[in-house]
PDB file of N, CA and C in Angstrom:
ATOM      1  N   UNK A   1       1.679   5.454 -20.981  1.00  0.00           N
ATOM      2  CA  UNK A   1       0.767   6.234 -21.770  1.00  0.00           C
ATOM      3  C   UNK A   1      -0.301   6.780 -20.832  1.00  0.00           C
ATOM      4  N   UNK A   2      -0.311   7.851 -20.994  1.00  0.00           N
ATOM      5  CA  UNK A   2      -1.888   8.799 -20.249  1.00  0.00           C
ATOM      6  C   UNK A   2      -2.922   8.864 -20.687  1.00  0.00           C
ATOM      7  N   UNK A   3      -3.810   9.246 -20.246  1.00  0.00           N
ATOM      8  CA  UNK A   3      -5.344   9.433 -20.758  1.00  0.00           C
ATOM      9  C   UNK A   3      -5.779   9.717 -19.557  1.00  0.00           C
ATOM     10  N   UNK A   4      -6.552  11.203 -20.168  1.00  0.00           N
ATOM     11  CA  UNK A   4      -7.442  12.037 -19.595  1.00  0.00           C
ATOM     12  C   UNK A   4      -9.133  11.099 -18.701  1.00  0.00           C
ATOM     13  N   UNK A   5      -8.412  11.654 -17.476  1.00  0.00           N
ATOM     14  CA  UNK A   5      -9.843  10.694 -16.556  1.00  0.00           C
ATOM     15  C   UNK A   5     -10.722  10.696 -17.492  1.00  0.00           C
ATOM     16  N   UNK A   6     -11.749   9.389 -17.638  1.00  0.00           N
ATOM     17  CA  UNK A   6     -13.115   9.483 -17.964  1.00  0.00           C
ATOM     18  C   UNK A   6     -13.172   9.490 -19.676  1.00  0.00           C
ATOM     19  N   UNK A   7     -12.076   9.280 -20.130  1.00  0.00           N
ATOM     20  CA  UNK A   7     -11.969   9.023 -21.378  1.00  0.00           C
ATOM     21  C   UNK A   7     -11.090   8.072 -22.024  1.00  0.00           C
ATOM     22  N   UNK A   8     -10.702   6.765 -20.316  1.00  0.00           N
ATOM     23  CA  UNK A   8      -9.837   5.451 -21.212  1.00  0.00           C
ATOM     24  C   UNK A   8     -10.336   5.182 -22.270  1.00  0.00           C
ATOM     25  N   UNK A   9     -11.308   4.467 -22.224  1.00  0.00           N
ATOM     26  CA  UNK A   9     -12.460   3.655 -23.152  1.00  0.00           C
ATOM     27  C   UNK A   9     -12.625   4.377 -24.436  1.00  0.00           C
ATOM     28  N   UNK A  10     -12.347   5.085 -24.281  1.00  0.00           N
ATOM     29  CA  UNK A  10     -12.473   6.495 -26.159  1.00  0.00           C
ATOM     30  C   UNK A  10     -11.279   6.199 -26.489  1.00  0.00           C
ATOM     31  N   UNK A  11     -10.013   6.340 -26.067  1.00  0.00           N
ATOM     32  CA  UNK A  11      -8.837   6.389 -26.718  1.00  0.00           C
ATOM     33  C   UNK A  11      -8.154   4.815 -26.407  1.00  0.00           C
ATOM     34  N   UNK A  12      -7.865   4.297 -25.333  1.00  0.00           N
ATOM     35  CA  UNK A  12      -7.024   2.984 -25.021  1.00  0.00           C
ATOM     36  C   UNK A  12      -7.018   2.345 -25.849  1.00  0.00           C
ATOM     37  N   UNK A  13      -8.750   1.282 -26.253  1.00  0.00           N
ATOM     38  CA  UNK A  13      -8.076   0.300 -26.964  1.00  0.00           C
ATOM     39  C   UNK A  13      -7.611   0.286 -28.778  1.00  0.00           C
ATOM     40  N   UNK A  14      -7.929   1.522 -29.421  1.00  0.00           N
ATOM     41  CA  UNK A  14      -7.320   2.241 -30.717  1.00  0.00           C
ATOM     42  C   UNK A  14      -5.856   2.353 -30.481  1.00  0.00           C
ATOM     43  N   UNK A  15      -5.450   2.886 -29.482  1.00  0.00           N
ATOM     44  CA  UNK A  15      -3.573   3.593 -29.040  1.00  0.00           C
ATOM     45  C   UNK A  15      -2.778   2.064 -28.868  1.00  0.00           C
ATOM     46  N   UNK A  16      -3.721   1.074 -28.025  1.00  0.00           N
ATOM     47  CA  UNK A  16      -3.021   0.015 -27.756  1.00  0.00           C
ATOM     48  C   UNK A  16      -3.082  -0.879 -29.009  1.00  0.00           C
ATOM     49  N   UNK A  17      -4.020  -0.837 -29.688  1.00  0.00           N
ATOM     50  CA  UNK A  17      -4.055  -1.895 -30.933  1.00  0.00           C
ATOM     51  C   UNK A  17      -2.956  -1.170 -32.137  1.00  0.00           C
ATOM     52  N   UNK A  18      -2.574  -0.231 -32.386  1.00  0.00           N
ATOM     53  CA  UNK A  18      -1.472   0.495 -33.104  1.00  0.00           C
ATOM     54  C   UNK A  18      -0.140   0.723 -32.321  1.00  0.00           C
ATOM     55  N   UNK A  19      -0.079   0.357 -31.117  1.00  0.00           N
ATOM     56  CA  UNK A  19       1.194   0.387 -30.761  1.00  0.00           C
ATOM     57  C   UNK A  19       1.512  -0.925 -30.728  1.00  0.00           C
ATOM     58  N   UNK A  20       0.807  -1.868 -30.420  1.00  0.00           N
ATOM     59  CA  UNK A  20       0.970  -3.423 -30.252  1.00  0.00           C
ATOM     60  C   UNK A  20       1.168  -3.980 -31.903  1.00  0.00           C
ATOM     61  N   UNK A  21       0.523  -2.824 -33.034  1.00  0.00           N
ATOM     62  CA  UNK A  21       0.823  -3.098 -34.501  1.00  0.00           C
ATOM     63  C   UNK A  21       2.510  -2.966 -34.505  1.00  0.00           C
ATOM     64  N   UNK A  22       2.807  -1.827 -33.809  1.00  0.00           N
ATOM     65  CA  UNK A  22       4.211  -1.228 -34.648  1.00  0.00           C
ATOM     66  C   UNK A  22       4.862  -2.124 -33.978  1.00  0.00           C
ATOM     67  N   UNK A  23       4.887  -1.993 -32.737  1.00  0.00           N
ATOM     68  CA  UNK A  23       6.459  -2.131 -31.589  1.00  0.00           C
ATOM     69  C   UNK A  23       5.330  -3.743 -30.751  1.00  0.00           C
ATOM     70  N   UNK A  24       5.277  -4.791 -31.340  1.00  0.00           N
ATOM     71  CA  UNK A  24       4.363  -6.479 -30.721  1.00  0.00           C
ATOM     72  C   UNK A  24       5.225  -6.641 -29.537  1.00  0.00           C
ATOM     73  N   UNK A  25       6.695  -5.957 -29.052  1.00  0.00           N
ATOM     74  CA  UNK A  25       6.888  -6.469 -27.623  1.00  0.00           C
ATOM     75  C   UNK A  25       7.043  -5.209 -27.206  1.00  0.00           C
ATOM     76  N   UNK A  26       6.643  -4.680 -27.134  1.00  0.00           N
ATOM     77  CA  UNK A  26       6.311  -3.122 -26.027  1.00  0.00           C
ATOM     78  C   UNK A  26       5.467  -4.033 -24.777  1.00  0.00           C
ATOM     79  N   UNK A  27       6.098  -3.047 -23.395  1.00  0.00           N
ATOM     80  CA  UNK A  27       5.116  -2.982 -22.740  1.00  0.00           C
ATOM     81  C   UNK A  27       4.805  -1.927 -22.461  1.00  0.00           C
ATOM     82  N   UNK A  28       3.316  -1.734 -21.973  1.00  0.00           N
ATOM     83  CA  UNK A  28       2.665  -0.346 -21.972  1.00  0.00           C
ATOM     84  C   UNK A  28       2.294  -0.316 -20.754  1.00  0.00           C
ATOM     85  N   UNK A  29       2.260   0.750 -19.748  1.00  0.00           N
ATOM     86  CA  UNK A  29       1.623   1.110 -18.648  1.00  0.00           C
ATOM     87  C   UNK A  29       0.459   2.297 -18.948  1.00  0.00           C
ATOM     88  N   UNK A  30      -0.571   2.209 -18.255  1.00  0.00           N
ATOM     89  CA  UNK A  30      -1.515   3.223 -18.339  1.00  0.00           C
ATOM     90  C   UNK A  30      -2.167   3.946 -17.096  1.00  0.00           C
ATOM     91  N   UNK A  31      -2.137   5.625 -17.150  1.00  0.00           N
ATOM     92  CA  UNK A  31      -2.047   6.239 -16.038  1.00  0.00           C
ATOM     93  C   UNK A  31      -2.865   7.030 -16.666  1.00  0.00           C
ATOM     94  N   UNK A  32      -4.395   6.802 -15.636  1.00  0.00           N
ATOM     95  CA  UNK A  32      -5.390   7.777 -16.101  1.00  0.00           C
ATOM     96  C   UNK A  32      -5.782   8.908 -14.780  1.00  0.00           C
ATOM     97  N   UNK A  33      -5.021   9.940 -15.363  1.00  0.00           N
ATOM     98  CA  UNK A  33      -5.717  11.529 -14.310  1.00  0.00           C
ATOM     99  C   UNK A  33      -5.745  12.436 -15.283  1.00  0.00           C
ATOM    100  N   UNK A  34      -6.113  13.642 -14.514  1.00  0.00           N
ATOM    101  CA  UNK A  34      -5.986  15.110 -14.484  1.00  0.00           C
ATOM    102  C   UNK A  34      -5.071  15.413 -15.533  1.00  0.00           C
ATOM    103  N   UNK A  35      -5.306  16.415 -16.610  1.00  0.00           N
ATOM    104  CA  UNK A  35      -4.668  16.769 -17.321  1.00  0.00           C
ATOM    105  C   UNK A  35      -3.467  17.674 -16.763  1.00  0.00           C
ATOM    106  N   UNK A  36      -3.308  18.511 -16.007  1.00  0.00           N
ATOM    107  CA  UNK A  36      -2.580  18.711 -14.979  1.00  0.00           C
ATOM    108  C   UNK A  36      -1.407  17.981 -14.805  1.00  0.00           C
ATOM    109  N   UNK A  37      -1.797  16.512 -14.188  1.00  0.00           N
ATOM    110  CA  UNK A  37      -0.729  15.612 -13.436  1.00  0.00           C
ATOM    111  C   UNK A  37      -0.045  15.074 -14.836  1.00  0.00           C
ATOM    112  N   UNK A  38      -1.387  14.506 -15.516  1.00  0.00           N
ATOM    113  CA  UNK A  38      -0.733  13.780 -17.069  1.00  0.00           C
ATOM    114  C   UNK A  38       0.551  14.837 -17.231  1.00  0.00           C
ATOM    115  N   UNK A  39       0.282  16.262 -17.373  1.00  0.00           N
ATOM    116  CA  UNK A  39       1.277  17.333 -18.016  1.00  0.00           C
ATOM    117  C   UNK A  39       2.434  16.815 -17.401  1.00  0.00           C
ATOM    118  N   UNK A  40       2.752  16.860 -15.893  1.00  0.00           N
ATOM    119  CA  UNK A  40       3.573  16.718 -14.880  1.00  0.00           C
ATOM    120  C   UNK A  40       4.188  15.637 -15.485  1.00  0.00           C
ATOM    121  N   UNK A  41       3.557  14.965 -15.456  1.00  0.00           N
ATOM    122  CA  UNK A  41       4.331  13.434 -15.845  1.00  0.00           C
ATOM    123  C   UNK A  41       5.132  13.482 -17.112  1.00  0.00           C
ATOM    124  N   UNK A  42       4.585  13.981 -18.365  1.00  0.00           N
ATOM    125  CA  UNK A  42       5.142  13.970 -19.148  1.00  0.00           C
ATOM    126  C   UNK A  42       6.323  15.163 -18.660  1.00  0.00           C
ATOM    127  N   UNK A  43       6.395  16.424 -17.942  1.00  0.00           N
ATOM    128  CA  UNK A  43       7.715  17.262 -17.895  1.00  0.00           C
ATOM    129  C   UNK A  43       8.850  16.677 -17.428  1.00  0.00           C
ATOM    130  N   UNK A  44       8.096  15.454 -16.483  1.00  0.00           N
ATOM    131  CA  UNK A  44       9.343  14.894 -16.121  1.00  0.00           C
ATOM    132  C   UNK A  44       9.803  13.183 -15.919  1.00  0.00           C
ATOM    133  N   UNK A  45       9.033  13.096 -17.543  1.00  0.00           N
ATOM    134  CA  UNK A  45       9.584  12.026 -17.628  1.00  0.00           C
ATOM    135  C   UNK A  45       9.050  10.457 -17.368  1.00  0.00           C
ATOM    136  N   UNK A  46       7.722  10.787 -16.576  1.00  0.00           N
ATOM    137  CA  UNK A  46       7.296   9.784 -15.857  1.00  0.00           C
ATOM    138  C   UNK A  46       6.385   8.857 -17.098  1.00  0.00           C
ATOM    139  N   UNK A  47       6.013   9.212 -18.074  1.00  0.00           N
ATOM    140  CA  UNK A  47       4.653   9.496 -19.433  1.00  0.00           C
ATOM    141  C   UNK A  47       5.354   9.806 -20.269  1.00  0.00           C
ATOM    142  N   UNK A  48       5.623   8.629 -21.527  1.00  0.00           N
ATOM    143  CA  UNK A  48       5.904   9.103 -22.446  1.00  0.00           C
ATOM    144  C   UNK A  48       5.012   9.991 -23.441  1.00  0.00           C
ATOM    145  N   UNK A  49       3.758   9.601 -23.660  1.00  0.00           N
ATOM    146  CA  UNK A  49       2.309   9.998 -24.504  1.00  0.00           C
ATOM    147  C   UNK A  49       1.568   9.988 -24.150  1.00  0.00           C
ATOM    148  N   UNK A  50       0.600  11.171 -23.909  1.00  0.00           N
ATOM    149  CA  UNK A  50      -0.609  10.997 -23.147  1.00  0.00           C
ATOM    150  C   UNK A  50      -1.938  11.789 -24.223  1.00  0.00           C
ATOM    151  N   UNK A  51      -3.155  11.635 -23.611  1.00  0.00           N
ATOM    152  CA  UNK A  51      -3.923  12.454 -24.577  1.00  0.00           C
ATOM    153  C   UNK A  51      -4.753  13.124 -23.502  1.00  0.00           C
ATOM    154  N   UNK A  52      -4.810  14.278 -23.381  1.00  0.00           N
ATOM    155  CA  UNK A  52      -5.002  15.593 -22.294  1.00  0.00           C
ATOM    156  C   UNK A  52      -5.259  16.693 -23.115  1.00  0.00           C
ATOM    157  N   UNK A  53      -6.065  17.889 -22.215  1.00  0.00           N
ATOM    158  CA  UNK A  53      -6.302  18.945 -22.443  1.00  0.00           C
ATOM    159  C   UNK A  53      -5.383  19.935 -23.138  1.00  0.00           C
ATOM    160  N   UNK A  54      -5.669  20.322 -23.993  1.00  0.00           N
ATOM    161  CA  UNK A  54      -4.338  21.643 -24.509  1.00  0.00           C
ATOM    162  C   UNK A  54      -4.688  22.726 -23.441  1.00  0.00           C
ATOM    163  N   UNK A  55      -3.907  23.323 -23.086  1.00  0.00           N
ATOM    164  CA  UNK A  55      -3.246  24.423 -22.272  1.00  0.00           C
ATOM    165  C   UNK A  55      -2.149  25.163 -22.613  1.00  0.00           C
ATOM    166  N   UNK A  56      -2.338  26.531 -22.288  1.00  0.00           N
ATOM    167  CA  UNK A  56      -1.496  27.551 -22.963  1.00  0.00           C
ATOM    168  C   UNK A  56      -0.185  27.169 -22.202  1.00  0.00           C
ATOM    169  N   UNK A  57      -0.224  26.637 -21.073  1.00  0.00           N
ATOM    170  CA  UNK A  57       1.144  26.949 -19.903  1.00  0.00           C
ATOM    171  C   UNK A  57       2.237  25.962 -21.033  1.00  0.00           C
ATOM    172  N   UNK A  58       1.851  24.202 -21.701  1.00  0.00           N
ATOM    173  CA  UNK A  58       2.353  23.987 -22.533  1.00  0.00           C
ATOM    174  C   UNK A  58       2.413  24.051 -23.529  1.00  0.00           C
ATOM    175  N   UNK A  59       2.386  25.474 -23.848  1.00  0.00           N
ATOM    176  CA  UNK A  59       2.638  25.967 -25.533  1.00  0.00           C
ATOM    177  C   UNK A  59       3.700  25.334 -26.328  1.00  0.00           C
ATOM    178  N   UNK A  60       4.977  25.184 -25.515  1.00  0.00           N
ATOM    179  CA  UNK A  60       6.047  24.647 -26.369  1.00  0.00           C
ATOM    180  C   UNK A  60       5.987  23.076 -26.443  1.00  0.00           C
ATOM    181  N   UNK A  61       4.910  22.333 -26.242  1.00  0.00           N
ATOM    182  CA  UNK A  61       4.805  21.177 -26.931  1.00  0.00           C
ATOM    183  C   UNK A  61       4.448  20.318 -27.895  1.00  0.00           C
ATOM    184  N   UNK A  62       4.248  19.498 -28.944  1.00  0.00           N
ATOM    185  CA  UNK A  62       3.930  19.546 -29.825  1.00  0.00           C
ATOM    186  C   UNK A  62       2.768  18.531 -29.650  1.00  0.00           C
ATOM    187  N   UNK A  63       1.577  19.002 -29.753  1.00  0.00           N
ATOM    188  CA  UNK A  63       0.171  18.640 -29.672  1.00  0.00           C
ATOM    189  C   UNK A  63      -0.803  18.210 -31.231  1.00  0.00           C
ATOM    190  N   UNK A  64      -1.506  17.017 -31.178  1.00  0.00           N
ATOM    191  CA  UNK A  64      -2.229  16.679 -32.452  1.00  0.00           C
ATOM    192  C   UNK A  64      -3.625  16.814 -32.174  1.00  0.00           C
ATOM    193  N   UNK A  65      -4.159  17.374 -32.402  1.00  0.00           N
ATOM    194  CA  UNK A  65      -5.582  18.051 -32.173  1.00  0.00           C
ATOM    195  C   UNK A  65      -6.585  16.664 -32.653  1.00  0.00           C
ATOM    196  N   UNK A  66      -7.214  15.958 -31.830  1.00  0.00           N
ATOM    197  CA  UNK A  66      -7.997  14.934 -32.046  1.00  0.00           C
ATOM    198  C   UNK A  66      -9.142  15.017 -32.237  1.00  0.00           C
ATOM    199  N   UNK A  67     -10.175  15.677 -31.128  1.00  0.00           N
ATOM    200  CA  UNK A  67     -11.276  16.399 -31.599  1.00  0.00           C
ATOM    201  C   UNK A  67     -11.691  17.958 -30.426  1.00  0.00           C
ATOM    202  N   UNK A  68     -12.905  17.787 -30.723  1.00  0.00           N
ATOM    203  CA  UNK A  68     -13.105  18.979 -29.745  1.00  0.00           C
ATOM    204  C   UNK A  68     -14.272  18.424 -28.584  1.00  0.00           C
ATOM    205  N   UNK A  69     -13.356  18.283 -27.124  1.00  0.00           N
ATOM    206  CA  UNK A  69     -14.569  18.217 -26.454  1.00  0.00           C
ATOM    207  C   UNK A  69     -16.171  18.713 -26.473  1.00  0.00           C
ATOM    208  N   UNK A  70     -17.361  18.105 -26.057  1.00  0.00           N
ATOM    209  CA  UNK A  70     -18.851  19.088 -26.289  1.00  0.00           C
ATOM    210  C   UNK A  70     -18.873  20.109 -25.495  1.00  0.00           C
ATOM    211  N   UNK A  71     -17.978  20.141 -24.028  1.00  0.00           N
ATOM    212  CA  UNK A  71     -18.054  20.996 -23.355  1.00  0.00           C
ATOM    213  C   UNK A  71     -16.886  22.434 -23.722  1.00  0.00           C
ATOM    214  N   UNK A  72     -15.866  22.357 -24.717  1.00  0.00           N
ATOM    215  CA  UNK A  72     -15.922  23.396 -25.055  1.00  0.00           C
ATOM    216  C   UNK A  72     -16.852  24.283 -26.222  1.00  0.00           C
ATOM    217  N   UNK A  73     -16.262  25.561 -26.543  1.00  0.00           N
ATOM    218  CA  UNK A  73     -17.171  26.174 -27.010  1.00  0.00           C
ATOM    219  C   UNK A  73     -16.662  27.881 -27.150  1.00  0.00           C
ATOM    220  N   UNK A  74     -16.651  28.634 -28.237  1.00  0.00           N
ATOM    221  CA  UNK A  74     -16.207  29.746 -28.215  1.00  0.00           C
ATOM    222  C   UNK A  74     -17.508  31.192 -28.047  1.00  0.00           C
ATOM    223  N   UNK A  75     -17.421  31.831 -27.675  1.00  0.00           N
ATOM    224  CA  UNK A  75     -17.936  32.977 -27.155  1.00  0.00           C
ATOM    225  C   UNK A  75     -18.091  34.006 -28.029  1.00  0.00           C
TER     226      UNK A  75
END
């Protein structure tokens, strides 16, 4: 599972307490970078779920809109 640098602590221990609900012998690895690399990882395989920046380049993926960073903002 991924997560966007600088935002384990917001998402981890919610993702891990509902996956440890559904699936009690999962193991989970956690890989926190760059929305970028997260992307990478998931194209190929490395990341099953991550929570990262939307970007147009992966339009064809299917994304759940969680909230809105403070630093965006429309014009």
């Amino acid at each position: 599972m991924g997560f966007l640098t600088g935002h384990e602590l917001t998402w981890m221990p919610e993702a891990l307490r509902i996956l440890r609900d559904e699936l009690p012998n999962i193991d989970v690895m956690i890989s926190s970078q760059y929305s970028p690399l997260l992307a990478d990882g998931l194209s190929k395989g490395k990341i099953d779920a991550a929570f990262l920046d939307r970007n147009e380049v992966w339009h064809s993926w299917r994304f759940v809109f969680l909230l809105r960073s403070p630093w965006w903002w429309s014009c």
